[in-house]
N, C-alpha and C. Protein backbone atom coordinates (compact mmCIF):
# COMPACT_ATOMS: atom_id res chain seq x y z
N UNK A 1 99.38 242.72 -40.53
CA UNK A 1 100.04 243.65 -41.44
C UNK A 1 99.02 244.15 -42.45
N UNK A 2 98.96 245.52 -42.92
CA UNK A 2 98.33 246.16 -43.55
C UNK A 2 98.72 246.16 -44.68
N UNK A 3 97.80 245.65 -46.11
CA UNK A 3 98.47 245.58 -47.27
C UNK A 3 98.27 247.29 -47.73
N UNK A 4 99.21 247.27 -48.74
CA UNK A 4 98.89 248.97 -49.42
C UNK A 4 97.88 249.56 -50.29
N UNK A 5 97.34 248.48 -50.39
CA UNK A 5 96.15 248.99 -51.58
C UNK A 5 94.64 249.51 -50.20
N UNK A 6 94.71 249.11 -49.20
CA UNK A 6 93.88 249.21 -48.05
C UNK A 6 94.16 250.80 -48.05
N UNK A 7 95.20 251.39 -47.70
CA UNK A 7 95.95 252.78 -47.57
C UNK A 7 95.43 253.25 -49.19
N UNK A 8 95.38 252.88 -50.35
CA UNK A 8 94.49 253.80 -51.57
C UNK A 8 93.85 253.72 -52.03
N UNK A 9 92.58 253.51 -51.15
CA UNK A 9 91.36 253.61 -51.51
C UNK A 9 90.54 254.80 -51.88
N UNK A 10 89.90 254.85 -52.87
CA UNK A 10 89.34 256.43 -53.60
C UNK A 10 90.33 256.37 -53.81
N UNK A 11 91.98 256.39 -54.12
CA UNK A 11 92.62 256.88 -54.99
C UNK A 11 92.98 255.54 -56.48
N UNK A 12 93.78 256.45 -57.52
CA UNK A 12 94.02 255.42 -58.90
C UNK A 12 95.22 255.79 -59.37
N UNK A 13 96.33 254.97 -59.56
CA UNK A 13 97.30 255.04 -59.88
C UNK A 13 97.20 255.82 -61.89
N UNK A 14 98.31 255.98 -62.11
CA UNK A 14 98.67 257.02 -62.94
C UNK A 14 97.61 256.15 -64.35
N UNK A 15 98.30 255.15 -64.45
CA UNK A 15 97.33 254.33 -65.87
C UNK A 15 95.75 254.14 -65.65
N UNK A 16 95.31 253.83 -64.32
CA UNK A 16 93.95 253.73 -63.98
C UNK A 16 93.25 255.20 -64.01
N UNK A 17 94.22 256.01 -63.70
CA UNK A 17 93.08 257.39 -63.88
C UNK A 17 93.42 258.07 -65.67
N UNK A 18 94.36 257.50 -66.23
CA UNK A 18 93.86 257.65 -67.31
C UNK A 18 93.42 257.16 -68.27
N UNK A 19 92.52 255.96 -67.45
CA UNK A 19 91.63 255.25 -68.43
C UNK A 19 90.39 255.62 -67.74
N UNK A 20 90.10 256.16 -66.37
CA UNK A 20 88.97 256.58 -65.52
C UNK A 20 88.75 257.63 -66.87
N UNK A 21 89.25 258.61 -66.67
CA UNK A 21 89.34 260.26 -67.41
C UNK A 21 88.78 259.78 -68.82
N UNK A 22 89.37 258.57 -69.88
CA UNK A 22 89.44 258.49 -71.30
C UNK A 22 90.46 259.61 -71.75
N UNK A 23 91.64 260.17 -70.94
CA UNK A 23 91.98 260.95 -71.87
C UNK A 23 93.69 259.72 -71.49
N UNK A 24 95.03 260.73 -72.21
CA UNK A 24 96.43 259.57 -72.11
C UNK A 24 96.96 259.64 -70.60
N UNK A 25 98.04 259.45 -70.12
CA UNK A 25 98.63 259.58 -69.12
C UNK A 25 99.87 260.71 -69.57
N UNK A 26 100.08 261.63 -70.53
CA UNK A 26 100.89 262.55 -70.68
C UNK A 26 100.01 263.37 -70.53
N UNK A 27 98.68 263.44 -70.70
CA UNK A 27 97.48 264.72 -70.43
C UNK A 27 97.37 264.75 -69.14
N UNK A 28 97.47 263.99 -68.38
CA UNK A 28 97.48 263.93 -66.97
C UNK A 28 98.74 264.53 -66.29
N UNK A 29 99.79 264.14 -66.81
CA UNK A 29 101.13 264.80 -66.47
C UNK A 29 101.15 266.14 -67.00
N UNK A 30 100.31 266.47 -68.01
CA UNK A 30 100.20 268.38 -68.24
C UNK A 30 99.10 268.91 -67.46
N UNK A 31 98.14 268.22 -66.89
CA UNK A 31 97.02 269.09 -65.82
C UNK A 31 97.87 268.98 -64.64
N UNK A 32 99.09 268.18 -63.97
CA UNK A 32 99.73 268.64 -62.70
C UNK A 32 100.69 269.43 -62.79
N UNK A 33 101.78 269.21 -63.95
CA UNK A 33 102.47 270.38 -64.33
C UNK A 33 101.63 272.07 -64.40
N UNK A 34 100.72 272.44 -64.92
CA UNK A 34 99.97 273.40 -65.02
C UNK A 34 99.17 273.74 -63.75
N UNK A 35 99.16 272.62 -62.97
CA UNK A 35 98.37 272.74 -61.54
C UNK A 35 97.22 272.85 -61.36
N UNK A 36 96.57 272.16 -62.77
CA UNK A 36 95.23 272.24 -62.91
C UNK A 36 94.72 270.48 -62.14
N UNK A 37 95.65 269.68 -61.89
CA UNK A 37 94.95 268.47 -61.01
C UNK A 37 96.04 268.25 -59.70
N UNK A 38 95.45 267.57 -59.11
CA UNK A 38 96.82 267.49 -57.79
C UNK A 38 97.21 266.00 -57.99
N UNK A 39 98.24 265.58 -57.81
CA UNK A 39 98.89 264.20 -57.79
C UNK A 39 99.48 263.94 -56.59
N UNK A 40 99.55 262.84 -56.09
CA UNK A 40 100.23 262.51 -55.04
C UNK A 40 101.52 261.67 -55.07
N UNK A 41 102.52 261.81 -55.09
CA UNK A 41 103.91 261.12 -55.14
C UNK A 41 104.07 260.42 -54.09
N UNK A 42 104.77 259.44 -54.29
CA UNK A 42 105.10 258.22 -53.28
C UNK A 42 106.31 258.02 -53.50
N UNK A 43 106.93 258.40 -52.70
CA UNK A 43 109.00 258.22 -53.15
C UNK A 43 109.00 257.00 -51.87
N UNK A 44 109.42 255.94 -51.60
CA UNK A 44 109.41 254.58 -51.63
C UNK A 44 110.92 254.77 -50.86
N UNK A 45 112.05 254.65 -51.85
CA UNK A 45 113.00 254.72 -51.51
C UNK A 45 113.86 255.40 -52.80
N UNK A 46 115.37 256.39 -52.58
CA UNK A 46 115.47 256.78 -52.96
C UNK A 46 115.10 258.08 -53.82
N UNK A 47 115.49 258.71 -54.43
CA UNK A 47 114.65 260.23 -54.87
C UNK A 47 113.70 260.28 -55.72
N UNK A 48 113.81 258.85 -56.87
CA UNK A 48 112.30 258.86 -57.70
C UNK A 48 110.96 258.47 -57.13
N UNK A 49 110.26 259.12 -57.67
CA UNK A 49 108.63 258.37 -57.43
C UNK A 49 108.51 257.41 -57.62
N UNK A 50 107.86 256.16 -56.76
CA UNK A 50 107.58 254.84 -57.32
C UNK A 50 106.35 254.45 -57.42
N UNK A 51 105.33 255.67 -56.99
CA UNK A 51 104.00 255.30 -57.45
C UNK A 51 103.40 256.72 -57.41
N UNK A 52 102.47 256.77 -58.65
CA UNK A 52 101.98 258.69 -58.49
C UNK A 52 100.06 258.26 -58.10
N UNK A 53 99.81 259.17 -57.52
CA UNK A 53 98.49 258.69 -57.23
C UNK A 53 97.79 259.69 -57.12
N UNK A 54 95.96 259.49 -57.78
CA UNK A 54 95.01 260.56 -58.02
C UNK A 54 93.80 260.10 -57.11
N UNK A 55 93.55 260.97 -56.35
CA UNK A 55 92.05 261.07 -55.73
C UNK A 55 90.97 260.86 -56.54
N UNK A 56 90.30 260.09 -56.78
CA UNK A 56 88.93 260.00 -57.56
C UNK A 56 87.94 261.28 -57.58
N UNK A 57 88.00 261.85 -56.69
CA UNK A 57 87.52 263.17 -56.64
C UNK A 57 88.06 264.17 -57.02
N UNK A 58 89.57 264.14 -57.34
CA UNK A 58 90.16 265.13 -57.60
C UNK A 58 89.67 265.15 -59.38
N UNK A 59 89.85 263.87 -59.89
CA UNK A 59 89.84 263.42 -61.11
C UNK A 59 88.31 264.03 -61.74
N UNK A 60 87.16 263.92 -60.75
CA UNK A 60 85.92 264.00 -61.00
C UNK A 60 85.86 265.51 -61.43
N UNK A 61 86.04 265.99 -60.51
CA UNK A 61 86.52 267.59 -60.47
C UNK A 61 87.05 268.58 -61.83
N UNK A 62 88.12 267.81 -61.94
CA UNK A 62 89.07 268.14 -63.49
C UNK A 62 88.23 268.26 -64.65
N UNK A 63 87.58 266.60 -64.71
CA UNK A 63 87.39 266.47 -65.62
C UNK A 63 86.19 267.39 -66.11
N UNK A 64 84.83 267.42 -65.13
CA UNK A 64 83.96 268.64 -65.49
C UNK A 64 84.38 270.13 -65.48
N UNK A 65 85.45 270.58 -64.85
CA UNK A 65 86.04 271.42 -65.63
C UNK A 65 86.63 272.01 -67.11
N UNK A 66 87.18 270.37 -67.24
CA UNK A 66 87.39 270.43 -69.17
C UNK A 66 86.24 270.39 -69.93
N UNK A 67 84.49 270.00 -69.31
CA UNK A 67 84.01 270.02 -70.06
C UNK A 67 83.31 271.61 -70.73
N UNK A 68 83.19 271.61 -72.18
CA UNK A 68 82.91 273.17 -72.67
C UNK A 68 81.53 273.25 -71.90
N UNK A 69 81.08 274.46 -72.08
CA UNK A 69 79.75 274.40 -71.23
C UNK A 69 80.02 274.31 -69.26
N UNK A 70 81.29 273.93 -68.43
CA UNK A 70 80.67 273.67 -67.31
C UNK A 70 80.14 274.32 -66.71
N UNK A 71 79.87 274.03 -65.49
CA UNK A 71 78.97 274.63 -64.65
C UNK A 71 79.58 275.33 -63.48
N UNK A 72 80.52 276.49 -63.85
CA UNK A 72 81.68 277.15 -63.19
C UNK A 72 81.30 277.29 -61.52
N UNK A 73 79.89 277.33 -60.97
CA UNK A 73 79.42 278.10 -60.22
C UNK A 73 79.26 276.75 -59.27
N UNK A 74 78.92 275.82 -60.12
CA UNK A 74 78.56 274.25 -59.55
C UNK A 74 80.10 273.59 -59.06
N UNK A 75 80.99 274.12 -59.80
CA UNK A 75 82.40 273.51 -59.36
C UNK A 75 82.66 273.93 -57.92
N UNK A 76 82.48 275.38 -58.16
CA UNK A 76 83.42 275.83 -57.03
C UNK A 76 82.76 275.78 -55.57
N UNK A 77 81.17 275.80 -55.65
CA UNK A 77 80.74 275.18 -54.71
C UNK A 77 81.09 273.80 -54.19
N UNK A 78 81.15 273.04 -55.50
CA UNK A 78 81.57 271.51 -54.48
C UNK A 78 83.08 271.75 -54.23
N UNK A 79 84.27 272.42 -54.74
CA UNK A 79 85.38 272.29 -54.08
C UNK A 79 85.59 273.70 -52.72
N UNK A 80 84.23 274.30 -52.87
CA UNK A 80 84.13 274.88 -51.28
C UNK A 80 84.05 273.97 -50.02
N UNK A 81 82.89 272.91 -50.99
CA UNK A 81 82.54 272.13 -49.71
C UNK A 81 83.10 271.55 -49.26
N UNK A 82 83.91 270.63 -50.21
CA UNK A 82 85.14 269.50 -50.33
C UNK A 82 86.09 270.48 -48.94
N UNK A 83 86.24 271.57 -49.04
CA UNK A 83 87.80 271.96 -48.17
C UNK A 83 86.94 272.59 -46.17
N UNK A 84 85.70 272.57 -46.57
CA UNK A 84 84.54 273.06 -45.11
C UNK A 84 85.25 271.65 -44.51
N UNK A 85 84.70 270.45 -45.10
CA UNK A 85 84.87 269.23 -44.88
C UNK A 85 85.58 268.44 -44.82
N UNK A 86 87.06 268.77 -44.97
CA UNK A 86 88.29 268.12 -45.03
C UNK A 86 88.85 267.51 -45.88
C-alpha cells in the first residue's frame, strides 16, 4: 500500500507553503482567488476540501513575481519551458 505523502512530493500543504513563501496563509488564499498561483484541492469525501496543495514550483514562480524589480522576461521563459515540458 502506497502511503499519501509518496503521491506529494514537490508539493506543500497550505501552512507549509506559507511558511516556504514567509508570507500568511490568507495571502495565499488571495494569489488563487486572483489566479495569480494555482492550488490543488483534494475533496476526500464529501463537497469540502480536505487538503489544498501547492507545487513548489508553482510557489517559486509567484513568489519572484512579487518581487519589485523582477525579471519579467526571465519568468516567462521558465514558465514557457515548464509547459514545452509538461
Amino acid at each position: 500500500m502506497h502511503e499519501f505523502k509518496n503521491f506529494t512530493d514537490g508539493y506543500l500543504n497550505k501552512r507549509d507553503a506559507a511558511t516556504y513563501t514567509a508570507v500568511s496563509q490568507r495571502t495565499l488564499d488571495y494569489a488563487v482567488a486572483r489566479g495569480e498561483l494555482r492550488a490543488f484541492k483534494l475533496t476526500l469525501t464529501g463537497s469540502r476540501p480536505h487538503k489544498v496543495l501547492f507545487r513548489k514550483q508553482d510557489l517559486d514562480i509567484w513568489i519572484q513575481r512579487q518581487r519589485a524589480g523582477a525579471d519579467l522576461d526571465g519568468i516567462v521563459s521558465e514558465v514557457v519551458a515548464e509547459v514545452r515540458n509538461g
